[in-house]
Each structure stands twice: as C-alpha cells, then as structure tokens.
C-alpha atoms as a PDB file:
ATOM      1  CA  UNK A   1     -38.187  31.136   8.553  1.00  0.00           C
ATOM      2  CA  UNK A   2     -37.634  27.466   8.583  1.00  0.00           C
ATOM      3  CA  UNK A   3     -36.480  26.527   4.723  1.00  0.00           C
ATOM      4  CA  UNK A   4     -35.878  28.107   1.678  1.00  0.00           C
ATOM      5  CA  UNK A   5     -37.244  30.961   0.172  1.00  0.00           C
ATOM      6  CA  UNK A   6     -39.377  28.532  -2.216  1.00  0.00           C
ATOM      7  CA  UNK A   7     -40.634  26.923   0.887  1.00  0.00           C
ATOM      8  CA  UNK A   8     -41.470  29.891   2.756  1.00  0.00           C
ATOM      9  CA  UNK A   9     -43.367  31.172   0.193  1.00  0.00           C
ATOM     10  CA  UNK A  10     -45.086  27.669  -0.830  1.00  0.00           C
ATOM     11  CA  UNK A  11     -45.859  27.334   2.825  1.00  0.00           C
ATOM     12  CA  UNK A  12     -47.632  30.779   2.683  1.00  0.00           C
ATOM     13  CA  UNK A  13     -45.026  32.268   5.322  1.00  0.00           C
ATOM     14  CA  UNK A  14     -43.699  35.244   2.761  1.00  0.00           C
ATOM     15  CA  UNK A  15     -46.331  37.922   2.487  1.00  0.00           C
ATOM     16  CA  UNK A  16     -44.729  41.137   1.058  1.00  0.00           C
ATOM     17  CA  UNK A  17     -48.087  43.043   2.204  1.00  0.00           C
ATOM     18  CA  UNK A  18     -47.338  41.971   5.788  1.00  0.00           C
ATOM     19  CA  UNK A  19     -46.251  45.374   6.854  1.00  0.00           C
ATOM     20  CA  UNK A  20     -47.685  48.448   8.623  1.00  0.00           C
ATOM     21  CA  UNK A  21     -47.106  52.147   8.692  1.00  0.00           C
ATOM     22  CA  UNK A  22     -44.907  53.867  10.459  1.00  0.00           C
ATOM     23  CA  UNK A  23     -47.076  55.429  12.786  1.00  0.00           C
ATOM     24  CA  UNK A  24     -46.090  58.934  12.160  1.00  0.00           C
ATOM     25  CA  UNK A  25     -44.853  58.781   8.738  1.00  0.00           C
ATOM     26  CA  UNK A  26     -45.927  61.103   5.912  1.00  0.00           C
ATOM     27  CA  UNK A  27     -47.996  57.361   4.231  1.00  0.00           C
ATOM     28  CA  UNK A  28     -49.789  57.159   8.118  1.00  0.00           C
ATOM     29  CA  UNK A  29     -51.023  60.317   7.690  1.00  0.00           C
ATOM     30  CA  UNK A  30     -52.010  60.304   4.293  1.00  0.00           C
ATOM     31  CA  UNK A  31     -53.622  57.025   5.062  1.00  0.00           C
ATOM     32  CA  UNK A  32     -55.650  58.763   7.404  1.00  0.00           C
ATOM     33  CA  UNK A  33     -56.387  61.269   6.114  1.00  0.00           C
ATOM     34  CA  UNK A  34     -57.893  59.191   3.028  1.00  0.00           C
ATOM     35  CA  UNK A  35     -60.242  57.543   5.552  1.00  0.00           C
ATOM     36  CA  UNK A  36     -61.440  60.353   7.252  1.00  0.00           C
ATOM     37  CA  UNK A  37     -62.354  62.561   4.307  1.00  0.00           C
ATOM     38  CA  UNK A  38     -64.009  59.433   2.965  1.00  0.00           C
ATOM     39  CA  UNK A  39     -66.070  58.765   6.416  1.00  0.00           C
ATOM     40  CA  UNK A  40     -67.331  62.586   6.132  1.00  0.00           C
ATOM     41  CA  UNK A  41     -68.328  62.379   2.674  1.00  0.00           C
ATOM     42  CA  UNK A  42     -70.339  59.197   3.281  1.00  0.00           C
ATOM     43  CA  UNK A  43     -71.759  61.018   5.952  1.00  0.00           C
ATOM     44  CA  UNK A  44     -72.686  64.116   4.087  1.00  0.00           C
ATOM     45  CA  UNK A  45     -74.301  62.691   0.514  1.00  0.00           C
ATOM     46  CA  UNK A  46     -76.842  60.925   0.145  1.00  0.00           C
ATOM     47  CA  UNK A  47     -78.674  58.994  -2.354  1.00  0.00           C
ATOM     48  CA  UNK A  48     -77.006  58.423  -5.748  1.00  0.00           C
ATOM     49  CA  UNK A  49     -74.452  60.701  -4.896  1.00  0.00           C
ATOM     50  CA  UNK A  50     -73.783  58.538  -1.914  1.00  0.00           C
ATOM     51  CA  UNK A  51     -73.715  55.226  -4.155  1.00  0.00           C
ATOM     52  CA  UNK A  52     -71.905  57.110  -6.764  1.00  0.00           C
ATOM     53  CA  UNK A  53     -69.001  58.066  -4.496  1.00  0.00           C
ATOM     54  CA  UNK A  54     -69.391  54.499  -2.783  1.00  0.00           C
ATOM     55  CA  UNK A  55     -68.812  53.221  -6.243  1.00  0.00           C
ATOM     56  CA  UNK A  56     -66.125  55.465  -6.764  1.00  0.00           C
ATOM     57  CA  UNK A  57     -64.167  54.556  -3.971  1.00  0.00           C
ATOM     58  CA  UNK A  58     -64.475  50.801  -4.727  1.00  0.00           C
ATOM     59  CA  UNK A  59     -63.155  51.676  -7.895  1.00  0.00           C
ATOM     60  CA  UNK A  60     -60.551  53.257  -6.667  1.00  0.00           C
ATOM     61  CA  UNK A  61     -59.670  50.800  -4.511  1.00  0.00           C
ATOM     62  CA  UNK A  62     -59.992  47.968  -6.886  1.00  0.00           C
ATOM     63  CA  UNK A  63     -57.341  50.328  -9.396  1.00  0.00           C
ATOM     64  CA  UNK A  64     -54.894  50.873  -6.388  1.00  0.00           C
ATOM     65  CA  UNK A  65     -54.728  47.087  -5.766  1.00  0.00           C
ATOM     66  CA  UNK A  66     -54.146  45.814  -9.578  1.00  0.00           C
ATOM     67  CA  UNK A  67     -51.880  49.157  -9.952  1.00  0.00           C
ATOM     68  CA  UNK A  68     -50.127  47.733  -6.635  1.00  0.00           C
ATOM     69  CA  UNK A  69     -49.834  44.274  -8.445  1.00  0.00           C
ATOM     70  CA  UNK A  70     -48.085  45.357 -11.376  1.00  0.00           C
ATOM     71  CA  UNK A  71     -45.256  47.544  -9.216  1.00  0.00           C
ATOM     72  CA  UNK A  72     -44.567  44.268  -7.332  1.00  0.00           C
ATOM     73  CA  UNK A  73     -44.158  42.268 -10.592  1.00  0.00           C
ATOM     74  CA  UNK A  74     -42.307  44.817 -12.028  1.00  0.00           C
ATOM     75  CA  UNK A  75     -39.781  45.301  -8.809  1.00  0.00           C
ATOM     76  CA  UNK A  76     -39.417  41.850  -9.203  1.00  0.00           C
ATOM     77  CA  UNK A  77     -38.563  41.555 -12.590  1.00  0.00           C
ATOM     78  CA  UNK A  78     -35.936  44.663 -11.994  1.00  0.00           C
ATOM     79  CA  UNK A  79     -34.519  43.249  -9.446  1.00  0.00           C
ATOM     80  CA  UNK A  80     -34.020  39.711 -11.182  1.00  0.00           C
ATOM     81  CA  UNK A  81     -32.524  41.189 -13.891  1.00  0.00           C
ATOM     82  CA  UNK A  82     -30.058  42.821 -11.554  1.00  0.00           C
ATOM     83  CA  UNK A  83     -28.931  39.894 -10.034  1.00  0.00           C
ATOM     84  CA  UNK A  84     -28.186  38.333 -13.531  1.00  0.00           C
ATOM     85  CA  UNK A  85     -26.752  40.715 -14.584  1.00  0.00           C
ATOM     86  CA  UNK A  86     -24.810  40.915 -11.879  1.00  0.00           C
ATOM     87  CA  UNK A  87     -23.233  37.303 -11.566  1.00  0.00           C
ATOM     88  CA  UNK A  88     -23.878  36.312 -15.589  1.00  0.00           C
ATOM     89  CA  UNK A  89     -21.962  39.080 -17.017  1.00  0.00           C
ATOM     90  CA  UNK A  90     -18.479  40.161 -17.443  1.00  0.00           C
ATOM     91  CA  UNK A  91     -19.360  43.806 -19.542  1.00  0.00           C
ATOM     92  CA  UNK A  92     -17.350  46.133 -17.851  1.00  0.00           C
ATOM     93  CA  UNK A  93     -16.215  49.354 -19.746  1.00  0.00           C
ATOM     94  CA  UNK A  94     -12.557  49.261 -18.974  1.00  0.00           C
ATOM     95  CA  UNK A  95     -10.085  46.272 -19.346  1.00  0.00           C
ATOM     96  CA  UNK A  96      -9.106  44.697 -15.980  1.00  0.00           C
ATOM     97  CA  UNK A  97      -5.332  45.408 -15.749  1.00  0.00           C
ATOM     98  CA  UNK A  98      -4.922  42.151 -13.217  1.00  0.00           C
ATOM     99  CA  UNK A  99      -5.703  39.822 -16.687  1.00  0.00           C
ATOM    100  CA  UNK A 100      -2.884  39.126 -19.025  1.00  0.00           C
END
C-alpha cells in the first residue's frame, strides 16, 4: 500500500473479499461440498424442476451476498464504535488512584 487507508480504498486497492480459503479448512470443504451437490442435482432434474432449483440457487446466492453486505457494514460499525469508545471516553468503573 502506497497512501492512506482513504487512498487505498479510493484507488480501488482495499478489497475485503480479496481472500481465499484455507485449502483444508472446515469453509473449503463446505464450499465444496456446496458445489458438488449442486453440480449433481443439475445433473439429475430436469425441466422445471431443473429451472426451479436453478432459480433457487440464484436466490440463494443473491440472499448470501446482500446477507454478506450487511455483516460487513455491521463489523464496521462495531468496530468504529470501539475505537471511539476507546480514545473518546474516560467511563471507567473504578476511580484511578494516580488522580488527586
């Protein structure tokens, strides 16, 4: 990364979704074994069944992503009000003994 985060990100060089699987981790697998029970049904209907599950899946798919969307807003959000809360407040439950 060259400049600041603002940059970066105006300069299209942040992309949160720019990540893989690890290649044997329990999402990998799941992953693929989404794809391959979707190949076999495709392969097995046929007809509106087929477009019905095609439609399905799309969907699905189209659910996953705005569902996606709104967990990346909302980390976000979380996390911002962490960090103000973290350098704009003083609440604390006990008194500091060090002030006077």
């Amino acid at each position: 990364m060259r400049g600041n985060i603002i940059e970066e990100l105006h300069y299209g060089n942040i992309d949160p979704q720019d990540r893989g699987y690890s290649p044997k981790g329990p999402a990998k697998k799941a992953s693929d074994s989404l794809d391959d029970l979707e190949e076999k049904l495709t392969e097995q209907l046929a007809g509106k069944n087929k477009a019905l599950f095609l439609r399905f899946c799309n969907a699905y798919a189209e659910f996953m992503g705005e569902s996606e969307l709104d967990t990346f807003i909302t980390g976000f959000h979380l996390g911002a009000r962490f960090m103000m809360d973290t350098f704009l407040s003083n609440d604390a439950p006990f008194e500091s003994f060090l002030e006077g």
